[in-house]
N, C-alpha and C. Protein backbone atom coordinates (compact mmCIF):
# COMPACT_ATOMS: atom_id res chain seq x y z
N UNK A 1 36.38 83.70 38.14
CA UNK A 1 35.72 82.88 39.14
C UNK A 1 35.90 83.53 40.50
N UNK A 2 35.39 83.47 41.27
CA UNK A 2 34.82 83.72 42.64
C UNK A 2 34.63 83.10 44.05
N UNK A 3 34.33 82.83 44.56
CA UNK A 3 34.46 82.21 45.71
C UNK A 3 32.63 82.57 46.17
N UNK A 4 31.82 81.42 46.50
CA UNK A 4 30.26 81.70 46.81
C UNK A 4 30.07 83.10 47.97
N UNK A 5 29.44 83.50 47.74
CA UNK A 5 29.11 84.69 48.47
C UNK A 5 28.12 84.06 49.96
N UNK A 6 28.82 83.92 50.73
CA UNK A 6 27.71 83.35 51.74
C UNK A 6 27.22 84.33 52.89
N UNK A 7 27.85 85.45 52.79
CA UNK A 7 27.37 86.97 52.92
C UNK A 7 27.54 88.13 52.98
N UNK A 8 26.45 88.73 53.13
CA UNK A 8 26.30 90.01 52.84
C UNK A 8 26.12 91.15 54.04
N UNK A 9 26.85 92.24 53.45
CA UNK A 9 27.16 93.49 54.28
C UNK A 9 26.57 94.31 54.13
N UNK A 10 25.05 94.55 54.83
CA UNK A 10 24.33 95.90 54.35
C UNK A 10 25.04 97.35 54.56
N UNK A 11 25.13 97.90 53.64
CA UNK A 11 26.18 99.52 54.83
C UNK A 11 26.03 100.39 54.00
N UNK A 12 26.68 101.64 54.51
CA UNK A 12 25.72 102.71 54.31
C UNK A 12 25.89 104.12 55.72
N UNK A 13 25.78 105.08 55.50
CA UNK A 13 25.82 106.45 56.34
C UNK A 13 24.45 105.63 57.38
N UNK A 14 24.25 106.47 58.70
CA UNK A 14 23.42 106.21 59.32
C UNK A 14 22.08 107.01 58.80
N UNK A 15 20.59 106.10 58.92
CA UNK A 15 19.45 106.50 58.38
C UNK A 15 18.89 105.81 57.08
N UNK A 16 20.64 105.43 56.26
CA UNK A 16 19.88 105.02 55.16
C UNK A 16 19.33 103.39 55.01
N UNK A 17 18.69 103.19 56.28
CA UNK A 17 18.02 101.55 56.31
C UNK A 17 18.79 100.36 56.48
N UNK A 18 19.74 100.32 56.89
CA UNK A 18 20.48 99.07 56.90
C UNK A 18 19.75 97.94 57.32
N UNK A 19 19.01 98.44 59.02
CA UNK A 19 18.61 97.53 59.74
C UNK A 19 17.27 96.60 58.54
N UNK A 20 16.76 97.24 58.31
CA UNK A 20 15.59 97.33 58.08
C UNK A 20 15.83 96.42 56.61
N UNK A 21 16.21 97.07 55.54
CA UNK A 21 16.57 96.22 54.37
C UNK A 21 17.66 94.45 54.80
N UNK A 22 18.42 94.80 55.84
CA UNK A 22 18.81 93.96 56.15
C UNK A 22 18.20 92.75 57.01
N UNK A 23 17.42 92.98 57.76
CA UNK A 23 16.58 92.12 58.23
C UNK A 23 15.49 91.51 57.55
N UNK A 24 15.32 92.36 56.20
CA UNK A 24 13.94 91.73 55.00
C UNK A 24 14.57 91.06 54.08
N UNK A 25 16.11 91.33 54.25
CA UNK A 25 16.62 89.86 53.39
C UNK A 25 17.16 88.56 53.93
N UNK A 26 17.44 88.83 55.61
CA UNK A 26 17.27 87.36 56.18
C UNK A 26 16.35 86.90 56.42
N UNK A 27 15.28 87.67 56.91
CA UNK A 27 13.99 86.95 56.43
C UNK A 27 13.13 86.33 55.38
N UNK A 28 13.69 86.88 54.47
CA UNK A 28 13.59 86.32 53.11
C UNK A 28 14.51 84.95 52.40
N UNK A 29 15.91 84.98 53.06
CA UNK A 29 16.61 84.12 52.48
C UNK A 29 16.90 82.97 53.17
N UNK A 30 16.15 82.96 54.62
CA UNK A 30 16.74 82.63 55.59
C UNK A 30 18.31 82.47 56.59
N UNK A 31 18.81 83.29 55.94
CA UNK A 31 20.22 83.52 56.50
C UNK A 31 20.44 84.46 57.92
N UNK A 32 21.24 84.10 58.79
CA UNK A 32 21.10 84.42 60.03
C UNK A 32 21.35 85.94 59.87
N UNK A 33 20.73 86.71 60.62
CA UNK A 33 21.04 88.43 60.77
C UNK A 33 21.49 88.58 62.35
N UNK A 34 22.31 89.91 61.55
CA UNK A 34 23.80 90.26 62.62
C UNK A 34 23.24 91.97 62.67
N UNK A 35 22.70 91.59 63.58
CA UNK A 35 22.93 93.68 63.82
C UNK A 35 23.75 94.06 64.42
N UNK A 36 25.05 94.78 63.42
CA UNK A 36 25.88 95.38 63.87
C UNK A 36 26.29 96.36 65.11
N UNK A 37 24.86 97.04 65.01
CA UNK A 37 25.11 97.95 66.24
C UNK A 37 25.13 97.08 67.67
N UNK A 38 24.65 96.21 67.88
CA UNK A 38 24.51 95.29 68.87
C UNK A 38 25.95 95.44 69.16
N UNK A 39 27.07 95.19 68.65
CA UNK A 39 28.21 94.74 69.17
C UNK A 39 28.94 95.88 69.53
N UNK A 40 28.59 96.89 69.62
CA UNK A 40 29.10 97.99 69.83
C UNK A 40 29.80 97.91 71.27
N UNK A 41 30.51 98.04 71.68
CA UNK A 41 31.12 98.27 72.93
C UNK A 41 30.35 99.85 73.71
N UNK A 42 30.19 99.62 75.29
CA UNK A 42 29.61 99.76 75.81
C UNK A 42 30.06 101.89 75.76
N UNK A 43 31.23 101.66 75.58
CA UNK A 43 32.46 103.47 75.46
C UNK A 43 31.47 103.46 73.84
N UNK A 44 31.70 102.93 73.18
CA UNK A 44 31.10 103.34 71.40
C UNK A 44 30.08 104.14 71.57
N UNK A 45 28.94 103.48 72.05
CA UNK A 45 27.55 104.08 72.29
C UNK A 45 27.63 105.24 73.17
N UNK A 46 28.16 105.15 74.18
CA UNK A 46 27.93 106.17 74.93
C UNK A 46 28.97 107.89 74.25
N UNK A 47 29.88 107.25 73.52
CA UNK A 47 30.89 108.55 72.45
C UNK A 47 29.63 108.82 71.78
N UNK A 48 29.00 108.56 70.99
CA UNK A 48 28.50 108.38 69.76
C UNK A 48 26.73 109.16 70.83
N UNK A 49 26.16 108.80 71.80
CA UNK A 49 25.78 109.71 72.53
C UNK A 49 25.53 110.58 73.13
N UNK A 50 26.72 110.93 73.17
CA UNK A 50 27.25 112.18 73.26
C UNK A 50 27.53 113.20 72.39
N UNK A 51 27.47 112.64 71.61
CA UNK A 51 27.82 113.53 69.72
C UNK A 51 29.32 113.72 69.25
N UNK A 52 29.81 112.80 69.90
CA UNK A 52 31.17 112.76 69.50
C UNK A 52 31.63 111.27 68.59
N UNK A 53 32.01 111.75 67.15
CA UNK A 53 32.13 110.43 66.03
C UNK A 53 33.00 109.53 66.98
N UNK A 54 32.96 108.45 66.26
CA UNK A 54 33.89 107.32 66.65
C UNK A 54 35.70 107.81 65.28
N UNK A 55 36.11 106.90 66.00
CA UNK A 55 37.52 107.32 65.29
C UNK A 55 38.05 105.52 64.96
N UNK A 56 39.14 105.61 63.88
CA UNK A 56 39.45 104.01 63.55
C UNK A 56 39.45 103.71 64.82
N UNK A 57 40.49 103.86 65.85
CA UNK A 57 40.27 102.92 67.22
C UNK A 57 39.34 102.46 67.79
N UNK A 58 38.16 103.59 67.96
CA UNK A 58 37.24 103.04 68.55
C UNK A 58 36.51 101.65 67.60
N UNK A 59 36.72 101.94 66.48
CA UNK A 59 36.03 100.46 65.64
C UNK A 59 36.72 99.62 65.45
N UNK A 60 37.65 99.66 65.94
CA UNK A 60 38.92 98.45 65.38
C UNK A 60 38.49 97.02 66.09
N UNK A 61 38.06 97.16 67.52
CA UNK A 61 37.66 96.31 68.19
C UNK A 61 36.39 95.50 67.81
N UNK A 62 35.41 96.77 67.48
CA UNK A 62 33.54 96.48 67.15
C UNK A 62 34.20 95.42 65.53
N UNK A 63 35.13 95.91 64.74
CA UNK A 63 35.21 95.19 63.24
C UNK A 63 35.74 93.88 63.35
N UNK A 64 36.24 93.90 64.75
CA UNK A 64 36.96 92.59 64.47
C UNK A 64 36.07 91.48 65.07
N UNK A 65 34.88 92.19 66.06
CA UNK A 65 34.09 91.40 66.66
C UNK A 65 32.92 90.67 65.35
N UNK A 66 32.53 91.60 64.37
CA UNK A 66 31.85 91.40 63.55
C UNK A 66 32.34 90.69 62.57
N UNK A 67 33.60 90.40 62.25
CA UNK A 67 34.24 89.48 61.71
C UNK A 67 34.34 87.94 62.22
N UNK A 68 34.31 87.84 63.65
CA UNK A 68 34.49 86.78 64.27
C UNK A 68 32.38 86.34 64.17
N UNK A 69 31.42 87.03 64.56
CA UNK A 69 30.38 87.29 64.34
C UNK A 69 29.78 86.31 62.65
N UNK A 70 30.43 86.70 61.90
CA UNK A 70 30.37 86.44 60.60
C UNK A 70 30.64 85.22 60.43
N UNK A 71 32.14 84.52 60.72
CA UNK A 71 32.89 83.90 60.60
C UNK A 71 31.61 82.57 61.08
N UNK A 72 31.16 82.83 62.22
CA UNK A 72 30.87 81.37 63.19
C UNK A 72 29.42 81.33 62.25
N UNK A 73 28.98 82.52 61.88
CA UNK A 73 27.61 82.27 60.95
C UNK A 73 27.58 81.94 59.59
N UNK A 74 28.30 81.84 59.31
CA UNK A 74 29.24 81.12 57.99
C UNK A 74 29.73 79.82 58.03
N UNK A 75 30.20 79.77 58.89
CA UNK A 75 30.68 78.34 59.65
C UNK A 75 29.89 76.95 58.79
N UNK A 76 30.22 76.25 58.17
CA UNK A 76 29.88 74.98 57.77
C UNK A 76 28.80 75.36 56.95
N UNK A 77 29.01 76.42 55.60
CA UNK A 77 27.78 76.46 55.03
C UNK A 77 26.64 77.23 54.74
N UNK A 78 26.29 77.82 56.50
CA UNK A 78 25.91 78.98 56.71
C UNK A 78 25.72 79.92 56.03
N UNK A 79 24.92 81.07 56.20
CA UNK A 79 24.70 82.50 55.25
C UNK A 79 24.11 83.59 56.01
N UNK A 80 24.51 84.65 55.92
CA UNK A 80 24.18 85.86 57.11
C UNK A 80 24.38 86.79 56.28
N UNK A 81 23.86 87.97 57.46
CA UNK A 81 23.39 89.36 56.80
C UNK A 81 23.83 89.91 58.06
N UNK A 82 24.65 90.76 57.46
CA UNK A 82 25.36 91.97 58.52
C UNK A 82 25.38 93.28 58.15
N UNK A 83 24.44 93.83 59.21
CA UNK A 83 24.08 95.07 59.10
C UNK A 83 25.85 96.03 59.65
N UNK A 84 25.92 96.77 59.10
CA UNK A 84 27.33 97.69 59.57
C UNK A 84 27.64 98.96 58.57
N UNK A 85 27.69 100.08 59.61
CA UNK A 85 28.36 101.58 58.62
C UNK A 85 29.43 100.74 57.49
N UNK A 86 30.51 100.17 57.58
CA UNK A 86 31.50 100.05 56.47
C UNK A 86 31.79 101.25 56.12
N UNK A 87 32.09 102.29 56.88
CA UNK A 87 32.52 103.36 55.96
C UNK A 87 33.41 103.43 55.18
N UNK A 88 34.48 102.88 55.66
CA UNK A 88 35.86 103.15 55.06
C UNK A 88 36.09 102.11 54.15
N UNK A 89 37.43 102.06 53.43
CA UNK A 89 37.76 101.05 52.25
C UNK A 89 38.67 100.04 53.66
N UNK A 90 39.24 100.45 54.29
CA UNK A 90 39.97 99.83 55.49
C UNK A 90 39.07 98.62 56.12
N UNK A 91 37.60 99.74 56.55
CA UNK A 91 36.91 98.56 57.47
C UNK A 91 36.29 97.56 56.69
N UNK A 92 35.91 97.58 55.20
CA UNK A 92 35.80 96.85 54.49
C UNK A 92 36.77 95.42 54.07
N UNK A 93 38.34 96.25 54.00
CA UNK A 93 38.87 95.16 53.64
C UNK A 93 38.98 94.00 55.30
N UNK A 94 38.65 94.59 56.27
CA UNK A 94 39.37 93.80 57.39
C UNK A 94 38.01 92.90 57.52
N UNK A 95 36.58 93.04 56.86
CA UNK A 95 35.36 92.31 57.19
C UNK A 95 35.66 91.47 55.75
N UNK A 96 36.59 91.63 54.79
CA UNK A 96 36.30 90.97 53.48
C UNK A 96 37.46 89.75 54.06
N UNK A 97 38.42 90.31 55.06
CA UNK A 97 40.16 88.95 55.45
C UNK A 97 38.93 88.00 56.48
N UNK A 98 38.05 88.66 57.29
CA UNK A 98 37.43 87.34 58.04
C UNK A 98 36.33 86.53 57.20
N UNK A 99 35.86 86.87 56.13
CA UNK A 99 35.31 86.52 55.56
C UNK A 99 35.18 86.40 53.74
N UNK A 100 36.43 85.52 53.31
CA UNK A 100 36.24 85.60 52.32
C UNK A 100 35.37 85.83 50.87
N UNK A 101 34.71 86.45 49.86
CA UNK A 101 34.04 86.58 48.89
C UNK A 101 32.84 87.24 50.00
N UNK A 102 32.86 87.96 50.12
CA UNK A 102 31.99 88.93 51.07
C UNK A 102 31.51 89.92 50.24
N UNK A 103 30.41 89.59 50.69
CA UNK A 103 29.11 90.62 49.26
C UNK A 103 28.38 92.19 50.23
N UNK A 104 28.98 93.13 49.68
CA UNK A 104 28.55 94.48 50.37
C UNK A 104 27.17 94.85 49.13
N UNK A 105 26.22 95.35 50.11
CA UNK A 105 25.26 95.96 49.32
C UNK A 105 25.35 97.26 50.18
N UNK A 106 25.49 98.89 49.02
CA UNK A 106 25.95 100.13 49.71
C UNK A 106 24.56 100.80 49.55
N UNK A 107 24.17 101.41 50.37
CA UNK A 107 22.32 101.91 49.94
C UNK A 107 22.85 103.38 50.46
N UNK A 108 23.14 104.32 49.12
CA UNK A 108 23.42 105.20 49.11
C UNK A 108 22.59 106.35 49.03
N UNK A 109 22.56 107.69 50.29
CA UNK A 109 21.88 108.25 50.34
C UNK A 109 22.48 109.49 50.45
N UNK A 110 21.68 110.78 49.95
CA UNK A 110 21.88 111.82 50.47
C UNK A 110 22.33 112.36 52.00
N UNK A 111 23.16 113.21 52.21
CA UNK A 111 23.22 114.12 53.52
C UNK A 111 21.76 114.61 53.89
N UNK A 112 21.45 114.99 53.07
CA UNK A 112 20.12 115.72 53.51
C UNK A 112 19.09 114.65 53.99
N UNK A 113 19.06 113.89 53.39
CA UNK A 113 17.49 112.66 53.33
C UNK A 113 17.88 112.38 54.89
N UNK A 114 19.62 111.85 54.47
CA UNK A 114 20.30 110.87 55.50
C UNK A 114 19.48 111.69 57.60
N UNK A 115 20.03 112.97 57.17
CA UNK A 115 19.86 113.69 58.46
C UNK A 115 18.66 113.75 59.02
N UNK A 116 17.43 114.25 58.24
CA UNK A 116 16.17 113.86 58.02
C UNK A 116 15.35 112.42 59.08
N UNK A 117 16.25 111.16 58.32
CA UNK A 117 15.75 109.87 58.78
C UNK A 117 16.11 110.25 60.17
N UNK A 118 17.62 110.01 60.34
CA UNK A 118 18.28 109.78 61.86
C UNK A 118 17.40 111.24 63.05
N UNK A 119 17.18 112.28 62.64
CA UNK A 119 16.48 113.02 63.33
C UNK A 119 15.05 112.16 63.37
N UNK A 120 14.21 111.56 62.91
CA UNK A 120 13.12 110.95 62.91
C UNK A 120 13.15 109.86 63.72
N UNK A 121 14.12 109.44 64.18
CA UNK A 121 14.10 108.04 65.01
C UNK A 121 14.19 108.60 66.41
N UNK A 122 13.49 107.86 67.31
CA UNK A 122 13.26 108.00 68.82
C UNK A 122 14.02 107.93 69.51
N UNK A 123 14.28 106.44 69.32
CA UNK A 123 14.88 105.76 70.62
C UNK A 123 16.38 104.92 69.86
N UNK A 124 17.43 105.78 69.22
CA UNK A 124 18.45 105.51 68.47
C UNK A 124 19.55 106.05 69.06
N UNK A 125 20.58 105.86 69.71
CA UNK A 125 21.60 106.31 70.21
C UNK A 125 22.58 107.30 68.97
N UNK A 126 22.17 107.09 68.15
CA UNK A 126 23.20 107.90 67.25
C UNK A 126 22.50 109.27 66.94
N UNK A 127 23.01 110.42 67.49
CA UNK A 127 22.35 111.96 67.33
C UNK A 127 22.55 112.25 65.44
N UNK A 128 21.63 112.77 64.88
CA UNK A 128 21.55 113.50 64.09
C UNK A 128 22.92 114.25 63.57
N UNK A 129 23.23 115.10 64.70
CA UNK A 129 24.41 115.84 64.46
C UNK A 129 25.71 115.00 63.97
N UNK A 130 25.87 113.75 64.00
CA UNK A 130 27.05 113.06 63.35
C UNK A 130 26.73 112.74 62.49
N UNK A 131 26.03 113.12 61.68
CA UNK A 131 25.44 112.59 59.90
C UNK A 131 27.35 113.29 59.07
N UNK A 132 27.57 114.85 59.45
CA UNK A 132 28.65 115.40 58.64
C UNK A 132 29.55 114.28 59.35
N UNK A 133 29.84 113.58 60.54
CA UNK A 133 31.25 113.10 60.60
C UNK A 133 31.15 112.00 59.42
N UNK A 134 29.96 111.09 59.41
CA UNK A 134 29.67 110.05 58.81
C UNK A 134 29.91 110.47 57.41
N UNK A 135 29.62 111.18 56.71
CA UNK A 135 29.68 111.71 55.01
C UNK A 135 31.42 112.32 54.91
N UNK A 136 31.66 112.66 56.01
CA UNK A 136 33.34 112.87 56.18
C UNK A 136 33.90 111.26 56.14
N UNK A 137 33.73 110.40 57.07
CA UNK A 137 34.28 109.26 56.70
C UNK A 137 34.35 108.14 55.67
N UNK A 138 32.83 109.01 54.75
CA UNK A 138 32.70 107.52 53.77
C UNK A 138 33.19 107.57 52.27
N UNK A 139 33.95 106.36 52.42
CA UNK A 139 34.66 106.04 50.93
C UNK A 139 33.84 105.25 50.70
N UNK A 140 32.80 105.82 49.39
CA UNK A 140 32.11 104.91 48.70
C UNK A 140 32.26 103.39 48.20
N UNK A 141 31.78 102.57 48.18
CA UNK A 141 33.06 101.45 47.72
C UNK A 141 31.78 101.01 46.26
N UNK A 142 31.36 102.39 45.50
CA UNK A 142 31.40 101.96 43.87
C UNK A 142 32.13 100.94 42.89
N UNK A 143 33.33 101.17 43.46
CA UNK A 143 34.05 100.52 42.45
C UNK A 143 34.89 98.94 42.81
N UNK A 144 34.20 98.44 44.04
CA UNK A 144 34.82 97.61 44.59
C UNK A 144 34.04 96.12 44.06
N UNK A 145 34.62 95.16 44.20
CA UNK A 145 33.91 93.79 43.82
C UNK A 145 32.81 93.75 44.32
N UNK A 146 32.50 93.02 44.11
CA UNK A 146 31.17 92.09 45.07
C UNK A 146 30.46 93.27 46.00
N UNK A 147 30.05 94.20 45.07
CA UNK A 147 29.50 95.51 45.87
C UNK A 147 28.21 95.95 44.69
N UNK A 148 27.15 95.48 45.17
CA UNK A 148 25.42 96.39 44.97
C UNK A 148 25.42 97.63 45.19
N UNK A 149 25.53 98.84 44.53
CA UNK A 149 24.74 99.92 44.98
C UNK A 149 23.39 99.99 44.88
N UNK A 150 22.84 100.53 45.89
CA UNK A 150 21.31 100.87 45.39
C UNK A 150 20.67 102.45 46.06
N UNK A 151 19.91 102.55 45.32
CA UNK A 151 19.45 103.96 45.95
C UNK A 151 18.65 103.93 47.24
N UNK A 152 18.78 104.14 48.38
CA UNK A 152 18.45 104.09 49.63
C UNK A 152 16.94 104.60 50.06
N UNK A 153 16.52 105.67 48.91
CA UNK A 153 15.12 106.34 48.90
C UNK A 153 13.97 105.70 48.33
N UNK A 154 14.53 104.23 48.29
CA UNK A 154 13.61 103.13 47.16
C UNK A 154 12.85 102.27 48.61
N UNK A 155 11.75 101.78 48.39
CA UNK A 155 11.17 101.24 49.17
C UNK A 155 11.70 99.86 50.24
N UNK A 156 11.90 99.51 51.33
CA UNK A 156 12.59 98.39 51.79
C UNK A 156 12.01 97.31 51.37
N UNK A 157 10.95 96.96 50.85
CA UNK A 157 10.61 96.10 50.02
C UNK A 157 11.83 95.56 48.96
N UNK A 158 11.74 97.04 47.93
CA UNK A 158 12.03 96.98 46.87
C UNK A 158 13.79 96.76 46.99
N UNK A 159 14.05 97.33 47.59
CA UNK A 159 15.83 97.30 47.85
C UNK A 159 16.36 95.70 48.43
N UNK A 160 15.34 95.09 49.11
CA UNK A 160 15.72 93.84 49.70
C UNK A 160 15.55 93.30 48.62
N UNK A 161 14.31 93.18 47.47
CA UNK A 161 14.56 92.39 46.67
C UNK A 161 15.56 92.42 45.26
N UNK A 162 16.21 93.68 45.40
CA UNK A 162 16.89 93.30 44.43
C UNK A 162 18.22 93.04 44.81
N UNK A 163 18.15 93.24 46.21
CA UNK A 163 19.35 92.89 46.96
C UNK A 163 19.98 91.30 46.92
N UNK A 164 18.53 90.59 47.29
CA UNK A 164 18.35 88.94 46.99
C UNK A 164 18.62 88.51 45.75
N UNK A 165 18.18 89.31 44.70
CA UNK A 165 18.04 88.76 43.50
C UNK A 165 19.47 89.09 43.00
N UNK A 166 20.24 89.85 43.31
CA UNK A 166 21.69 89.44 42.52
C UNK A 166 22.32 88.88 43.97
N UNK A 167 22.28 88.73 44.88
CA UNK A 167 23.23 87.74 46.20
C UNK A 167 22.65 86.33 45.22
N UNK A 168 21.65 85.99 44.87
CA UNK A 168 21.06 84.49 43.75
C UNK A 168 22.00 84.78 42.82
N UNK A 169 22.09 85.78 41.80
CA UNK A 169 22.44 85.91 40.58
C UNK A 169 24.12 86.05 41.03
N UNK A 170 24.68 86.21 42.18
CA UNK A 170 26.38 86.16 42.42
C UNK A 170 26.76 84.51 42.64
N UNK A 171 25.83 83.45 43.05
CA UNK A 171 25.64 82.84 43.39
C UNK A 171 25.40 81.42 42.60
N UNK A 172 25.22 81.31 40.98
CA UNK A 172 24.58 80.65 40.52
C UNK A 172 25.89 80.17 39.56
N UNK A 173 26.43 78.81 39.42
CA UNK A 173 26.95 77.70 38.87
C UNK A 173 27.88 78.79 37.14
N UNK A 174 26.37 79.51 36.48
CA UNK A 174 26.85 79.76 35.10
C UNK A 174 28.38 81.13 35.51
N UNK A 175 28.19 81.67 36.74
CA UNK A 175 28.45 82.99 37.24
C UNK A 175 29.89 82.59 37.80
N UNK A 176 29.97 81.45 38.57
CA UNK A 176 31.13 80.94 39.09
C UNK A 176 32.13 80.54 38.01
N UNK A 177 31.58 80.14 36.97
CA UNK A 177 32.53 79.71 36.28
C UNK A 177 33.52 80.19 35.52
């Protein structure tokens, strides 16, 4: 048994759609959406602008904000969608303590594709060139609970809905029991 999943953690290297799959499943489920990058502290963006990765410190603050973030959208019932890197097994567990039974969907992509996207975007504060810090920092979380992989090169259509369809299927009375 389990504890209801009242939400979900889109994450993932930068490029591979978070925003985007993540926003087509609060729109779909009606559950409030959290874009992670929003909370970024004002030093994050401008490191990360510069082409210099972020390091645990610099996120320690942004994870705990997104936890508190979570927490109040959860609050009495509630259900949200939070877009966030999650790279690590660390920043995972500290978004799984503010939010109990916390459902990660990982939309796993190539280095190559990954670099590709983030060079294709305009007006994105995160340079291209930190794709290697990002594939340096990420511990897959395959093998972790309440964790969707999906292939990231699949249509945002298609990834939101099967994203929905097991957050339903984690969700349903026969599953809890």
């Amino acid at each position: 048994m389990h504890p209801s999943i009242n939400a979900l953690v889109i994450m993932g290297v930068a490029g591979c759609g978070k925003s985007s799959v993540g926003h087509a499943i609060a729109s779909r489920t009606g559950a409030a959406f959290i874009e992670g990058d929003k909370f970024h502290p004002a030093a994050n963006i401008a490191k990360m602008s510069a082409g210099i990765p972020l390091d645990d410190d610099d996120r320690a603050g942004w994870l705990a904000r997104l936890g508190e973030e979570l927490r109040k959208a959860t609050r009495n019932g509630g259900r949200a969608v939070l877009t966030c890197s999650a790279l690590r097994h660390a920043y995972r567990r500290q978004l799984r303590q503010a939010v109990p039974g916390l459902g990660f969907v990982y939309l796993e992509l190539t280095r190559e594709t990954a670099g590709e996207r983030v060079a294709s975007r305009p007006d994105h504060f995160m340079p291209a060139s930190l794709i290697d810090s990002q594939f340096a920092a990420l511990e897959p979380p395959t093998v972790e609970p309440l964790t969707l992989v999906l292939d990231a090169t699949q249509p945002v259509d298609q990834l939101s809905r099967q994203a929905e369809s097991w957050w339903k299927s984690m969700n349903t009375p026969a599953r809890q029991a």
